[in-house]
N, C-alpha and C. Protein backbone atom coordinates (compact mmCIF):
# COMPACT_ATOMS: atom_id res chain seq x y z
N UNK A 1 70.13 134.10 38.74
CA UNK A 1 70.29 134.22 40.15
C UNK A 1 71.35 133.23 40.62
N UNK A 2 72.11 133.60 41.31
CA UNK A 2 72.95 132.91 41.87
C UNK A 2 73.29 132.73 43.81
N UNK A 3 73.53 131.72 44.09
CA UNK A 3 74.00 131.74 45.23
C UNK A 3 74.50 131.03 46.35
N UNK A 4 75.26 131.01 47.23
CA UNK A 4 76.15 131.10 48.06
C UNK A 4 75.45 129.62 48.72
N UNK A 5 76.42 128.52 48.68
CA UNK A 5 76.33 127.41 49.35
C UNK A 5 77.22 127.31 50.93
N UNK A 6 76.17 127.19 51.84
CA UNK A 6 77.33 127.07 53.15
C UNK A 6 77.06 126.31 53.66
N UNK A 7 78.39 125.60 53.87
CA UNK A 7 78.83 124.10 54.83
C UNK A 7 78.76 124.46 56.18
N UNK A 8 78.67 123.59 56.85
CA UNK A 8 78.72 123.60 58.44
C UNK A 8 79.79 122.39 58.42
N UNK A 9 80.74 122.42 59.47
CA UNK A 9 81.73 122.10 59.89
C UNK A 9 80.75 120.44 60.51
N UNK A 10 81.46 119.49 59.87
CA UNK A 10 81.24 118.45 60.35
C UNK A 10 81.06 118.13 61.69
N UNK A 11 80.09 117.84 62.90
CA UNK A 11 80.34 117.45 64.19
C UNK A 11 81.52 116.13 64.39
N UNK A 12 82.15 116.86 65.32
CA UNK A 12 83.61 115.86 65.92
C UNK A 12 82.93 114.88 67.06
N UNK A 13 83.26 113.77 67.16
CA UNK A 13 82.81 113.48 68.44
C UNK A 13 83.32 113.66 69.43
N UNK A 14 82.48 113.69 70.99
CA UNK A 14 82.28 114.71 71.83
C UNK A 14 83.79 113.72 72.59
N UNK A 15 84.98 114.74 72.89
CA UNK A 15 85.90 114.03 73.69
C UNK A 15 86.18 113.38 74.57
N UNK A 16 85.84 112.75 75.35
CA UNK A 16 86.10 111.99 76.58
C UNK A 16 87.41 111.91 77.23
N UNK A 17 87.20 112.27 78.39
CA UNK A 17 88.65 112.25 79.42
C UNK A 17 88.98 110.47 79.33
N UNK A 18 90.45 110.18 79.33
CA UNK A 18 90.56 108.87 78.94
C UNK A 18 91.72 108.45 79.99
N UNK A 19 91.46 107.79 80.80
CA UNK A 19 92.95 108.06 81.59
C UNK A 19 94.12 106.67 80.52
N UNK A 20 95.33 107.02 80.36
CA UNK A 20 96.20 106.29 79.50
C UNK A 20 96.72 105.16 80.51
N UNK A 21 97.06 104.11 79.92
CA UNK A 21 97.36 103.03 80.72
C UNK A 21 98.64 103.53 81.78
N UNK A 22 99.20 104.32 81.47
CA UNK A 22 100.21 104.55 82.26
C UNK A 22 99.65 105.16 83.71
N UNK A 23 98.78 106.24 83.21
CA UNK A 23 97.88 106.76 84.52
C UNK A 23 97.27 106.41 85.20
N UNK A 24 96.84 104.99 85.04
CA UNK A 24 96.46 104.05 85.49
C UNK A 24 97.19 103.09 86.23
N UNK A 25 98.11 102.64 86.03
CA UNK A 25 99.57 102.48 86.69
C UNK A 25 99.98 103.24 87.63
N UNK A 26 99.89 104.14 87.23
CA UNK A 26 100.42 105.25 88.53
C UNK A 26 99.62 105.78 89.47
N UNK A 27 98.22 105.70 89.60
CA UNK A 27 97.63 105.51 90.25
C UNK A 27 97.05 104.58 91.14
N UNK A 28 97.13 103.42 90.24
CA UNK A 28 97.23 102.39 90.98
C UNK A 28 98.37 102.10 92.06
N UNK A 29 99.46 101.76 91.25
CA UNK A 29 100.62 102.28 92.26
C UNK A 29 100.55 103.04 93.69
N UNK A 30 99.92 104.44 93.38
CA UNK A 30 100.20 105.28 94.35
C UNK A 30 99.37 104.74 95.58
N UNK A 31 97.91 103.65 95.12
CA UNK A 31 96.98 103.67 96.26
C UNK A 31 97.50 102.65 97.12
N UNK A 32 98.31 101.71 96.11
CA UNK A 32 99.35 100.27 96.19
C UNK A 32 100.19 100.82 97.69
N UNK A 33 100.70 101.63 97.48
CA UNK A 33 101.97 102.02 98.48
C UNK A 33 101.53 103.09 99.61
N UNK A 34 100.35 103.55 99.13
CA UNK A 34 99.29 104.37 100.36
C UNK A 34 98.66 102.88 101.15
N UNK A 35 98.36 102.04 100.95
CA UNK A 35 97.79 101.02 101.73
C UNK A 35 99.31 100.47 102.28
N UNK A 36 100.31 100.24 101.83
CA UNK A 36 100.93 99.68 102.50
C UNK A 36 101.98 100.47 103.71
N UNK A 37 102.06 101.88 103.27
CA UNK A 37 102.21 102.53 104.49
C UNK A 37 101.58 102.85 105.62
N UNK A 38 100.11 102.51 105.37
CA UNK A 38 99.17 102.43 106.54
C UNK A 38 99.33 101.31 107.29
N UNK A 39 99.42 99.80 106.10
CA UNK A 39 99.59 98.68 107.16
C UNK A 39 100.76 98.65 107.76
N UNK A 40 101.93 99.46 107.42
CA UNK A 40 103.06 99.50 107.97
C UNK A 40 102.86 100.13 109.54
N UNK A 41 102.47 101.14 109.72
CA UNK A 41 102.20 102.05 110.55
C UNK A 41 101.23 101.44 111.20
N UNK A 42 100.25 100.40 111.28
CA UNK A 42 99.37 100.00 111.97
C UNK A 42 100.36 98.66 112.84
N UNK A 43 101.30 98.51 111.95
CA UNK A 43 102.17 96.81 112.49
C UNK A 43 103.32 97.52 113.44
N UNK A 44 103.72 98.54 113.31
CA UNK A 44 104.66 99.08 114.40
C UNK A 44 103.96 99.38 115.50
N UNK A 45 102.69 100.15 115.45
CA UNK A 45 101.86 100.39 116.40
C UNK A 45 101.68 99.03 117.43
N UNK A 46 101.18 97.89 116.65
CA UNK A 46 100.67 96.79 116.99
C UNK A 46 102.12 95.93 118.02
N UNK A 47 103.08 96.02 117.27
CA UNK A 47 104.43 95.46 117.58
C UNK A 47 105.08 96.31 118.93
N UNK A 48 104.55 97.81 119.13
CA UNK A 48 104.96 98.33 120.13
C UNK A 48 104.33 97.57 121.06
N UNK A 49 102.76 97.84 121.34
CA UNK A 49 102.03 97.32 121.94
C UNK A 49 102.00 96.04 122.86
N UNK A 50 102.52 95.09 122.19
CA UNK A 50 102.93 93.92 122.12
C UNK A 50 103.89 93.53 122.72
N UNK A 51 105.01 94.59 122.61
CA UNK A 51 106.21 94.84 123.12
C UNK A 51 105.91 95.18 125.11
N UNK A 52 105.61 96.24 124.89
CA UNK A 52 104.46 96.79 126.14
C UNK A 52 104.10 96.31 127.11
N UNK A 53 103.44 94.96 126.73
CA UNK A 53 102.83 93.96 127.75
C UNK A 53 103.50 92.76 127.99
N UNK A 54 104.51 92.94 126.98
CA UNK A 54 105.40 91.48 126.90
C UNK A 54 106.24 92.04 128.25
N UNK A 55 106.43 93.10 128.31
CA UNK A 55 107.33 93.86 129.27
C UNK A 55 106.74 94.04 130.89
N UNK A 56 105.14 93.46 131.12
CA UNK A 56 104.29 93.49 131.74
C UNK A 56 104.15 94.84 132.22
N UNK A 57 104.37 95.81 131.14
CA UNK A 57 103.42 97.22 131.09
C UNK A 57 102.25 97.32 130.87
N UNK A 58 101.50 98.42 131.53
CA UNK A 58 99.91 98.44 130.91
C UNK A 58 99.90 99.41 129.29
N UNK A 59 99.01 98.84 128.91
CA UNK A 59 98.63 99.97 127.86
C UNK A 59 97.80 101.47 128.34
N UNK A 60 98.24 101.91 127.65
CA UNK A 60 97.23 103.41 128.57
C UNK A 60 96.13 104.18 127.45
N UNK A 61 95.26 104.93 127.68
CA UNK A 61 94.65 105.68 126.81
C UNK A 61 95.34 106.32 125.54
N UNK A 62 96.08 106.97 125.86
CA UNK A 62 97.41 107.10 125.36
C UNK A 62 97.97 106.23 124.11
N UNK A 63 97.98 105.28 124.38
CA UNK A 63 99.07 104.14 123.42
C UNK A 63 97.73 104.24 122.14
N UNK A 64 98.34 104.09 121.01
CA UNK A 64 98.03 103.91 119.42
C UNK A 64 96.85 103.18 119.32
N UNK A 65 96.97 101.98 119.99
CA UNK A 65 96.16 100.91 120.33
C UNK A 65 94.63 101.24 120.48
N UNK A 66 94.83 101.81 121.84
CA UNK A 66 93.52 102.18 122.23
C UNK A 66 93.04 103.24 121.86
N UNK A 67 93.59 104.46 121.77
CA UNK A 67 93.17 105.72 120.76
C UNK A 67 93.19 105.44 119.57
N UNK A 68 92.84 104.54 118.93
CA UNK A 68 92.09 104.21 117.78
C UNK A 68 92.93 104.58 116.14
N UNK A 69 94.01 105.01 116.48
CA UNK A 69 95.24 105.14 115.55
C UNK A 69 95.64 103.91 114.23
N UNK A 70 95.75 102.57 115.25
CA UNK A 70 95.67 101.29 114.89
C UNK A 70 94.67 101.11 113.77
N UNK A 71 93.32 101.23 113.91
CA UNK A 71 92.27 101.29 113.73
C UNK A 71 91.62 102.17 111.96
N UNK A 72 93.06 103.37 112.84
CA UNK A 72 92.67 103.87 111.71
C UNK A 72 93.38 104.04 110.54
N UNK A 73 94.93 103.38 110.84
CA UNK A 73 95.83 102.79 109.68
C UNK A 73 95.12 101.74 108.73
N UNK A 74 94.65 100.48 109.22
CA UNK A 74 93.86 99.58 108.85
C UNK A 74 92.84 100.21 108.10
N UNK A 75 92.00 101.36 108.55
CA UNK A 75 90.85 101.28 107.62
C UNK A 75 91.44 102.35 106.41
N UNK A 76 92.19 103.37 106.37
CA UNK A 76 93.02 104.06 105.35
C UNK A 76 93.38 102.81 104.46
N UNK A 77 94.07 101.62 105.03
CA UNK A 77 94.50 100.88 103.77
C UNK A 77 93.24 100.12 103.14
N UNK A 78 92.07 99.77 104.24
CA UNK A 78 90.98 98.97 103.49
C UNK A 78 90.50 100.25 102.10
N UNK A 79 90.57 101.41 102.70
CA UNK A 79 89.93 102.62 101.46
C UNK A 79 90.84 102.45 100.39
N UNK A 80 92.42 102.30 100.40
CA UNK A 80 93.01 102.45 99.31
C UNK A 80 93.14 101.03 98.46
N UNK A 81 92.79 99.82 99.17
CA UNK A 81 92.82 98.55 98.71
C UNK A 81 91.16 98.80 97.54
N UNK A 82 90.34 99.08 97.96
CA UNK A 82 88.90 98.83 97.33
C UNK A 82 89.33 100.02 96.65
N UNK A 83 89.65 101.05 96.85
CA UNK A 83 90.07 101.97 95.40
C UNK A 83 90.89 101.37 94.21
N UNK A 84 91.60 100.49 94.53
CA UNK A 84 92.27 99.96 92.93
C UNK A 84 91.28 98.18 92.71
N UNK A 85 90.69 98.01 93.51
CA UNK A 85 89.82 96.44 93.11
C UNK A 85 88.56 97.33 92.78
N UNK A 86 87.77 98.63 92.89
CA UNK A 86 87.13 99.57 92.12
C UNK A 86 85.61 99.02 92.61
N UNK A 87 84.87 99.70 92.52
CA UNK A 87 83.23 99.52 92.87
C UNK A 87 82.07 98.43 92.97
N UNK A 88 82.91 97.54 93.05
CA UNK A 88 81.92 96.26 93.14
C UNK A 88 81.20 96.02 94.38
N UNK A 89 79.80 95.58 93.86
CA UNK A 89 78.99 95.27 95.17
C UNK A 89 79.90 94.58 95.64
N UNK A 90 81.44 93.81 95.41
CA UNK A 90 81.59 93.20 96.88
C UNK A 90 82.10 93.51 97.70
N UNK A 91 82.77 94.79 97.39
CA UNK A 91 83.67 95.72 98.43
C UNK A 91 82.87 97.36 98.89
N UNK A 92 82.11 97.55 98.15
CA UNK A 92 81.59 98.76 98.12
C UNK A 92 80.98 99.38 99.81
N UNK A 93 80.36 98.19 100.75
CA UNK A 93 79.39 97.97 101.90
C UNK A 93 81.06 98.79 102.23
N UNK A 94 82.39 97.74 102.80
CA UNK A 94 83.04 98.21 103.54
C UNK A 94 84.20 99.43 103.07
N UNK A 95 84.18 99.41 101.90
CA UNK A 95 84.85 100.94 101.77
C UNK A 95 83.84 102.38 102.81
N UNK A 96 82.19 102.03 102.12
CA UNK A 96 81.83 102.83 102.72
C UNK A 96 81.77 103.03 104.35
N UNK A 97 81.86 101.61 104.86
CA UNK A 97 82.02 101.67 106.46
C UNK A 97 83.34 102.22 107.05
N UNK A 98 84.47 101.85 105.70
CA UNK A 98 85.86 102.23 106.37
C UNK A 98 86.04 103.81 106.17
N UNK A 99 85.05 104.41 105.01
CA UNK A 99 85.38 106.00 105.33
C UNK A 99 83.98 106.76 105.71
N UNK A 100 83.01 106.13 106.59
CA UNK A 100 82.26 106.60 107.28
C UNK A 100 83.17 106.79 108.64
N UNK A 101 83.99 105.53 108.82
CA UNK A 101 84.17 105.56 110.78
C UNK A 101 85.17 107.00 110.51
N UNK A 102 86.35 106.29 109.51
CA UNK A 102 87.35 107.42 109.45
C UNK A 102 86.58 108.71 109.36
N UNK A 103 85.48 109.47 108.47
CA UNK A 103 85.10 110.56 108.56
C UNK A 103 84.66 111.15 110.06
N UNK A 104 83.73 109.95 110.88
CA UNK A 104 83.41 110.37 111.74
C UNK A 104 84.43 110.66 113.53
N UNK A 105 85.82 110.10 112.71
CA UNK A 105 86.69 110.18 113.78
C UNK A 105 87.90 111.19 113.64
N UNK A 106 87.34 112.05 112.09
CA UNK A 106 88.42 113.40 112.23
C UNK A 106 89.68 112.81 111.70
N UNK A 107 89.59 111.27 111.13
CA UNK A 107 90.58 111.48 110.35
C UNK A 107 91.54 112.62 108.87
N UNK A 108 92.26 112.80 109.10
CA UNK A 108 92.66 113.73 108.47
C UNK A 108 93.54 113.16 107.15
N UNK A 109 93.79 112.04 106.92
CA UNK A 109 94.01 111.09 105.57
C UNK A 109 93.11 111.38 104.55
N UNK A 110 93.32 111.44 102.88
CA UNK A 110 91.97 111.26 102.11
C UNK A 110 93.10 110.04 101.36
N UNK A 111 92.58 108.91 101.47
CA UNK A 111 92.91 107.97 101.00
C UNK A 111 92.36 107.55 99.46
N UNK A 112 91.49 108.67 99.32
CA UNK A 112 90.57 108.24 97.62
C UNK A 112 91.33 109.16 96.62
């Protein structure tokens, strides 16, 4: 009697998505220069403003300032700052406060 020996294909281990240091870089990067175009855009706002009253103009509903624009440059960059310093209880409280307000104010940024 004779018969037939069959192998099974060795198990590979199971792959893992790996991001490469470079992708990592470049993401970092990207959140790097997403925060700083927000604080940019929050300091012109601020500098108009400023400008405004230096001029002994009022601010109005209207202006950046008070419609919450300001507000919401600043918290876009706090989201993209705690996205590359990454999940630590010590930032975690205000990422989530900075994209609770933004969610609840119709911001239209996804800063993550």
């Amino acid at each position: 009697m004779s018969a037939d020996i069959v192998t099974f294909p060795v198990a590979v281990d199971e792959q893992r998505v790996r991001l490469v240091k470079s992708e990592i870089r470049d993401w970092q990067m990207s959140q790097i220069m997403h925060a700083g175009e927000s604080l940019d855009a929050a300091r012109l706002d601020l500098s108009s403003a400023a400008s405004r009253l230096h001029q002994s103009a009022e601010l109005s509903d209207s202006d950046a300032l008070l419609a919450g624009q300001v507000l919401e440059s600043a918290l876009i960059a706090v989201v993209s700052i705690t996205n590359v310093m990454g999940a630590t209880n010590m930032n975690r409280e205000i990422a989530r406060a900075a994209r609770l307000w933004l969610q609840a104010n119709g911001s239209t940024d996804d800063a993550g």
